[in-house]
C-alpha atoms as a PDB file:
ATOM      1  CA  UNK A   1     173.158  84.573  48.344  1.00  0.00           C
ATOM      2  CA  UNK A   2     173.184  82.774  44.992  1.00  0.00           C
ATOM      3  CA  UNK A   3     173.692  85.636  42.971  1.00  0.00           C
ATOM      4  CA  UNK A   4     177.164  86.431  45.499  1.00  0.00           C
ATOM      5  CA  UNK A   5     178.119  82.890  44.690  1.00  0.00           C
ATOM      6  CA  UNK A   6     177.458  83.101  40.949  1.00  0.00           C
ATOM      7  CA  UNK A   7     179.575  86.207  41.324  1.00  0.00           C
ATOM      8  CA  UNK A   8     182.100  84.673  43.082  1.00  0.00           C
ATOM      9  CA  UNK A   9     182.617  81.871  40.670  1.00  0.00           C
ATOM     10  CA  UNK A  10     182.278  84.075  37.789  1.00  0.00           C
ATOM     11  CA  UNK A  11     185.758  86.161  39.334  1.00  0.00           C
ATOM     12  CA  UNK A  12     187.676  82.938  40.104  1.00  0.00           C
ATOM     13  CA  UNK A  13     187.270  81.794  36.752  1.00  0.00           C
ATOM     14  CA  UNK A  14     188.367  85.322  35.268  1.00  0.00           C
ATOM     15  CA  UNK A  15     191.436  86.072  38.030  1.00  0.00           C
ATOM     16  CA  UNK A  16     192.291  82.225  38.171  1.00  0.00           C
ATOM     17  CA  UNK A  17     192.679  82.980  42.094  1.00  0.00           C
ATOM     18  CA  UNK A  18     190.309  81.775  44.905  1.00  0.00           C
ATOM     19  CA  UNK A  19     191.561  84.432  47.200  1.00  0.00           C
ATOM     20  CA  UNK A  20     191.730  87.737  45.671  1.00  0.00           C
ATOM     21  CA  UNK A  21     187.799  87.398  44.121  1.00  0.00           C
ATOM     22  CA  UNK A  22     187.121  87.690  48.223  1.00  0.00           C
ATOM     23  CA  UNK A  23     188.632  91.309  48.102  1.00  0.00           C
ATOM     24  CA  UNK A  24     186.101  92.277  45.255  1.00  0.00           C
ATOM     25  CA  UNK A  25     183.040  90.927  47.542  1.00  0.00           C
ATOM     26  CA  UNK A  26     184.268  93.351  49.807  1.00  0.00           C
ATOM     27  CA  UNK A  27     182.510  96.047  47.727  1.00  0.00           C
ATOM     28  CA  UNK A  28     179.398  94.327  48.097  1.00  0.00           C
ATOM     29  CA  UNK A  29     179.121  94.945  52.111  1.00  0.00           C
ATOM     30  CA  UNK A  30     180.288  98.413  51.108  1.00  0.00           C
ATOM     31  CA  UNK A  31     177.326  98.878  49.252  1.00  0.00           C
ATOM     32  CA  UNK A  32     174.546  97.639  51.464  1.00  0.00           C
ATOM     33  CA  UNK A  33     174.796 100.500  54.135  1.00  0.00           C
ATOM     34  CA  UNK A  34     174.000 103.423  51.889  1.00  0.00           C
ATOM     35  CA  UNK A  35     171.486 101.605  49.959  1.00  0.00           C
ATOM     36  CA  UNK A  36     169.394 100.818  53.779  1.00  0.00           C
ATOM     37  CA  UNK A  37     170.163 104.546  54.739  1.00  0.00           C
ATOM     38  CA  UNK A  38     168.892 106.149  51.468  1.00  0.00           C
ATOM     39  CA  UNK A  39     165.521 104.150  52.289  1.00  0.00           C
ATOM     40  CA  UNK A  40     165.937 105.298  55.692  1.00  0.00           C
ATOM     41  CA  UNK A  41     166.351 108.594  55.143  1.00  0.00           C
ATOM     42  CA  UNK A  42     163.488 108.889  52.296  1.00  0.00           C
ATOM     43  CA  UNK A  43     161.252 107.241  54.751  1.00  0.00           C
ATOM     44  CA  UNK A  44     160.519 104.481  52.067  1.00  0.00           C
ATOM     45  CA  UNK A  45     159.930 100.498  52.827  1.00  0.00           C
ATOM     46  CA  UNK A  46     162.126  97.649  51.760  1.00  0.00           C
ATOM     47  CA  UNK A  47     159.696  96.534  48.828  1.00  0.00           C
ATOM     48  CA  UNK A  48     160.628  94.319  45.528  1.00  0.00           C
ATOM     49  CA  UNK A  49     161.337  96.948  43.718  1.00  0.00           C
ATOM     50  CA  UNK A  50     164.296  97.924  46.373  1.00  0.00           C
ATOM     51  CA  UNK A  51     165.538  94.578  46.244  1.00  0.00           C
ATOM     52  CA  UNK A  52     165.703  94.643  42.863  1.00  0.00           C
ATOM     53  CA  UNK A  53     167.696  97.734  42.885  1.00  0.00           C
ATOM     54  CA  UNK A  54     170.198  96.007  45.675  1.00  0.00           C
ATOM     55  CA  UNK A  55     170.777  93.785  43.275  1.00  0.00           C
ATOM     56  CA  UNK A  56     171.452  96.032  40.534  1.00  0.00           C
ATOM     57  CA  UNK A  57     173.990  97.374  42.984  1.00  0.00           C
ATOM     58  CA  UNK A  58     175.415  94.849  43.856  1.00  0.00           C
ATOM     59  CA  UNK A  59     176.386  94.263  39.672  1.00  0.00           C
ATOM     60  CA  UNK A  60     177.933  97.918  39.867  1.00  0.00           C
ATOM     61  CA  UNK A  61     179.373  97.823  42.727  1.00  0.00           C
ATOM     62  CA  UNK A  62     181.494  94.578  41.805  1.00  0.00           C
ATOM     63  CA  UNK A  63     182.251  95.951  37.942  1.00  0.00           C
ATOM     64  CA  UNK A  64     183.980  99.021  40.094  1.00  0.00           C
ATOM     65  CA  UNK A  65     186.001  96.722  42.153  1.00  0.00           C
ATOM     66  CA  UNK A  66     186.983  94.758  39.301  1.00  0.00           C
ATOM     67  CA  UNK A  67     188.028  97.828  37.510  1.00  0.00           C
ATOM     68  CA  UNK A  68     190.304  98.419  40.170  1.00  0.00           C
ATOM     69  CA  UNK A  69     191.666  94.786  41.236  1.00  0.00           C
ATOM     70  CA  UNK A  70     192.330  94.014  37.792  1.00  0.00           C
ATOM     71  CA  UNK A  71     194.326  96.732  36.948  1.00  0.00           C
ATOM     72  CA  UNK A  72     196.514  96.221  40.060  1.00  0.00           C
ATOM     73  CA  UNK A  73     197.403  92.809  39.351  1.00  0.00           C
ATOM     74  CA  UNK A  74     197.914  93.553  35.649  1.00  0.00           C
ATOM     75  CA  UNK A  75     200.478  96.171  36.841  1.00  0.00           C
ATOM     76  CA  UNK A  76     201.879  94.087  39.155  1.00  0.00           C
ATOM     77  CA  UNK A  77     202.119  90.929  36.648  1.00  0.00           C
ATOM     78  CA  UNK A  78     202.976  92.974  33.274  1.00  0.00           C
ATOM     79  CA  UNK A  79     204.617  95.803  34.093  1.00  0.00           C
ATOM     80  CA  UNK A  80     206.704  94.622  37.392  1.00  0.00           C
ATOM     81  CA  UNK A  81     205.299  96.596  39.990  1.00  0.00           C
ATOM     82  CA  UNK A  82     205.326  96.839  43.412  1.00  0.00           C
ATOM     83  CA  UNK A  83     202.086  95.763  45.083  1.00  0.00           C
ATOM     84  CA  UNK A  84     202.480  99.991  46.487  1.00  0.00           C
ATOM     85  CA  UNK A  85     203.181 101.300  43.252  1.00  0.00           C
ATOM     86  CA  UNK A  86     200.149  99.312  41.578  1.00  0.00           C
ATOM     87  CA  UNK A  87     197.627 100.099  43.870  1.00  0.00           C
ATOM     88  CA  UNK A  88     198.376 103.856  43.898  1.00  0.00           C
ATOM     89  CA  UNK A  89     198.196 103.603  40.083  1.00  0.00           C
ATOM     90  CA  UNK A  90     195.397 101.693  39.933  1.00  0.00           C
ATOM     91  CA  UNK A  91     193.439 104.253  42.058  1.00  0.00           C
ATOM     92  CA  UNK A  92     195.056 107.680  40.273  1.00  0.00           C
ATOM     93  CA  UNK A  93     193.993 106.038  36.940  1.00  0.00           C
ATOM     94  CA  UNK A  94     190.687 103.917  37.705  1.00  0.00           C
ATOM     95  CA  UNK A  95     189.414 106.550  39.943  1.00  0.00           C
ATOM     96  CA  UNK A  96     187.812 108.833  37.024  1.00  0.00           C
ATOM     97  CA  UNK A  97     185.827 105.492  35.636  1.00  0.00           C
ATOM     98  CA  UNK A  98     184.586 104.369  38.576  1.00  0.00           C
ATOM     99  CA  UNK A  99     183.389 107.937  39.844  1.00  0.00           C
ATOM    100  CA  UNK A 100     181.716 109.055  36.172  1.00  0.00           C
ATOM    101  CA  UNK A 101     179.883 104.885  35.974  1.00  0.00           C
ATOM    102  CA  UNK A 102     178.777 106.788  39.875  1.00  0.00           C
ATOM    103  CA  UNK A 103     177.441 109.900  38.420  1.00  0.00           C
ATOM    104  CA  UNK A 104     176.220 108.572  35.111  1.00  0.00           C
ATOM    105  CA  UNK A 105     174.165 106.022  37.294  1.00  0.00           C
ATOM    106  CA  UNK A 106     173.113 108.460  39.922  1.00  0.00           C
ATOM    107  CA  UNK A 107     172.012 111.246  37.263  1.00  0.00           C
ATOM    108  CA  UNK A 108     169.800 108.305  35.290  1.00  0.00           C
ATOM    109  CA  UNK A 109     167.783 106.975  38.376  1.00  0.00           C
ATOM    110  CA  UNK A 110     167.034 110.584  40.171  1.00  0.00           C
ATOM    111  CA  UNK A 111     164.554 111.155  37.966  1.00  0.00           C
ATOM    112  CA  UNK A 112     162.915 107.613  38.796  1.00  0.00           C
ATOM    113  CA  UNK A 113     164.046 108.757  42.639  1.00  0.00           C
ATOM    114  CA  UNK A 114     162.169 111.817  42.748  1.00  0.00           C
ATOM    115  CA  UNK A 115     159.427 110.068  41.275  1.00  0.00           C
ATOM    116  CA  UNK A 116     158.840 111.382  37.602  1.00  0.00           C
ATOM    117  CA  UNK A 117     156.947 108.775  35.063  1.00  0.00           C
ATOM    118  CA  UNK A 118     154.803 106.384  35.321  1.00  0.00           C
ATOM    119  CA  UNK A 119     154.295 104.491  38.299  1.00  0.00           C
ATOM    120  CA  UNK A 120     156.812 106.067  41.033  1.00  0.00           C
ATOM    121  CA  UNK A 121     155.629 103.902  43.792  1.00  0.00           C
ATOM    122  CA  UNK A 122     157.050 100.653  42.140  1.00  0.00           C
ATOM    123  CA  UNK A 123     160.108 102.598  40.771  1.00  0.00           C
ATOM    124  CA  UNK A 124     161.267 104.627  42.952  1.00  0.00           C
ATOM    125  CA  UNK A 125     162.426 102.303  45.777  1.00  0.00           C
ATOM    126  CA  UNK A 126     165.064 100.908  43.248  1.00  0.00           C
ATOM    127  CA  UNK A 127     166.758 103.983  42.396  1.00  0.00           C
ATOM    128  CA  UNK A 128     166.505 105.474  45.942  1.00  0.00           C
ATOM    129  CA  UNK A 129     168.452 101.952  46.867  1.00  0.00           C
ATOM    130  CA  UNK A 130     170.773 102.175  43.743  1.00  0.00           C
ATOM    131  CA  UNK A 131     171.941 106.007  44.435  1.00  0.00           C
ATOM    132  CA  UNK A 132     172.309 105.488  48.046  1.00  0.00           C
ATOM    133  CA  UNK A 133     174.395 102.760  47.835  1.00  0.00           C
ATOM    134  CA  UNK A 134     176.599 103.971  45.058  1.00  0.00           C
ATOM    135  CA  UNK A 135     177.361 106.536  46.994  1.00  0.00           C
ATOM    136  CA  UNK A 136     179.059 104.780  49.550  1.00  0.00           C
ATOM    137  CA  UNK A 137     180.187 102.164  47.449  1.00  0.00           C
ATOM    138  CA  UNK A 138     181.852 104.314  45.189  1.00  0.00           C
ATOM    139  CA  UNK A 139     183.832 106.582  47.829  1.00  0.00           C
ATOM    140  CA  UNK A 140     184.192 103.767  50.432  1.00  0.00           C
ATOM    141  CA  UNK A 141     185.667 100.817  47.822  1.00  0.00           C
ATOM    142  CA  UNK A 142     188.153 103.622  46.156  1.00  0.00           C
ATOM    143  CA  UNK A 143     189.418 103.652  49.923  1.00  0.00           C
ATOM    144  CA  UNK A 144     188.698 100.446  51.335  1.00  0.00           C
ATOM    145  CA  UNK A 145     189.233  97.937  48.679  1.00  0.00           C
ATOM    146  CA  UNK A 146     193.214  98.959  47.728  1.00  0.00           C
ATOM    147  CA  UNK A 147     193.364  98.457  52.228  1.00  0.00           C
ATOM    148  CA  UNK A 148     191.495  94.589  51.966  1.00  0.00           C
ATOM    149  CA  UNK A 149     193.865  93.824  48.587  1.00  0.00           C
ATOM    150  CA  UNK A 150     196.951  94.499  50.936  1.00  0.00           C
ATOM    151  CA  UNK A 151     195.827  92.307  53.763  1.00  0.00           C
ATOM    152  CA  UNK A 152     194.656  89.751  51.565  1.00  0.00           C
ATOM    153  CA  UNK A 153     197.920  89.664  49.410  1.00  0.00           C
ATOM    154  CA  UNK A 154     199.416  89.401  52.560  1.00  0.00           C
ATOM    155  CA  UNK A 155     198.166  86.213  53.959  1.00  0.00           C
ATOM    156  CA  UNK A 156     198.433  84.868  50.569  1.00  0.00           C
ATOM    157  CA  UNK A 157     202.359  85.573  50.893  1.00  0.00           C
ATOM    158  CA  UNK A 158     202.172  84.408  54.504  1.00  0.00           C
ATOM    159  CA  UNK A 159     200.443  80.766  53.833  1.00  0.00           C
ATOM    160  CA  UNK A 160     202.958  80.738  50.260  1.00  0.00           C
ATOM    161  CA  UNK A 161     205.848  80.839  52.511  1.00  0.00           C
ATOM    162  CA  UNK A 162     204.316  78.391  55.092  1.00  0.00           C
ATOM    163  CA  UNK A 163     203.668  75.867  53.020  1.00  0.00           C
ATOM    164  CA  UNK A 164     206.685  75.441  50.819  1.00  0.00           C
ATOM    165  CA  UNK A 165     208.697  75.721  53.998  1.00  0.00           C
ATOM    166  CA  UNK A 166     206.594  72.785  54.897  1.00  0.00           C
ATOM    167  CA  UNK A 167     206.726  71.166  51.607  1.00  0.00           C
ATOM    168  CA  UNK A 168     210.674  71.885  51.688  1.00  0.00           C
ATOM    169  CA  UNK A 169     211.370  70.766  54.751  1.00  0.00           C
ATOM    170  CA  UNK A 170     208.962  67.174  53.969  1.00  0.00           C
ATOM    171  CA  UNK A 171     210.660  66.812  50.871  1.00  0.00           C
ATOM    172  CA  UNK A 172     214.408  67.099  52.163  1.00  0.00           C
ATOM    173  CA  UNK A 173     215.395  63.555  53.433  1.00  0.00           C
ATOM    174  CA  UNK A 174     216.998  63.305  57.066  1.00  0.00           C
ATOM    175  CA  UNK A 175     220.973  63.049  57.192  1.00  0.00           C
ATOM    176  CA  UNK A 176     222.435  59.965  58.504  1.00  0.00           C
ATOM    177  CA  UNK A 177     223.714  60.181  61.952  1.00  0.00           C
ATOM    178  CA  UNK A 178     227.738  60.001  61.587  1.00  0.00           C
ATOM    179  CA  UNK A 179     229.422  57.129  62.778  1.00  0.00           C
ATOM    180  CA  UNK A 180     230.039  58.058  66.549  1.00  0.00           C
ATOM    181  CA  UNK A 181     227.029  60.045  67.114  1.00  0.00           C
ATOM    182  CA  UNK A 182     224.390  57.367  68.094  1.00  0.00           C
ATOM    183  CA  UNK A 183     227.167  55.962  70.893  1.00  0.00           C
ATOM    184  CA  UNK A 184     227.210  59.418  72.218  1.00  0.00           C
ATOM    185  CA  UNK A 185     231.037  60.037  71.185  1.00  0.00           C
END
């Protein structure tokens, strides 16, 4: 939970935004499902070493997010964008990063998954835990993340207009009633 709040500050300090870090997190809870089924599925306990390898995941699971969210509000702020046209460009061109950081990760722990080296008892729990949850990470955030971006921009619009209708309508001073109009003429 402190290491998702260290995170979390970390992103509002680099996007200079309290909302849109939230849609990053997102890939975090993508993650978390395929890490607990690849230990499922393995038939291996949640150990240290697993947790260690959730958190690992968690780091690469955020840096793909970030690849993405990043380049759709650099489109959108630099080269004038629609929030449409950014995400689908963001995805086309951030897609072949994010999957080969998947694969080059994947093909590095599966021979600490399958247990070569020293020591596969300790070891292997973290890469089981780090491949399974790339997995889903990877294909779920190139398809849910652009979806949570949209929403979020969204209500970011929808509470922008709010409040400077609010703010506008505060900061306008109130007409004086014409001459006749408080006699009821």
């Amino acid at each position: 939970l402190t290491g998702v709040a260290c995170i979390y500050i970390v992103l509002v300090l680099l996007f200079k935004d309290f909302v849109q870090p939230a849609t990053i997190l997102v890939a975090l809870v993508l993650s978390i499902p395929g890490a607990f089924l690849a230990l499922f599925v393995t038939h291996t306990a949640i150990s240290m070493p697993s947790m260690i390898g959730l958190i690992m995941l968690m780091g690469i699971a955020t840096k793909n997010s970030i690849l993405l969210i990043d380049y759709v509000i650099l489109a959108r702020r630099d080269h004038g964008l629609t929030r449409w046209d950014a995400l689908l460009d963001a995805c086309h061109k951030r897609a072949r990063p994010i999957v080969m950081t998947t694969i080059a990760m994947g093909a590095g722990m599966m021979p600490i998954a399958i247990g070569l080296g020293v020591d596969p008892s300790f070891r292997s729990p973290m890469a089981i835990v780090v491949i399974g949850g790339l997995i889903t990470s990877t294909f779920l955030s190139l398809l849910v993340i652009p979806v949570v971006f949209t929403f979020v921009d969204d209500v970011e619009q929808w509470v922008s207009r709010r409040t400077k209708r609010h703010h506008h309508a505060a900061s306008t001073p109130a007409l004086p009633l014409a001459a006749g109009a408080s006699e009821g003429k």
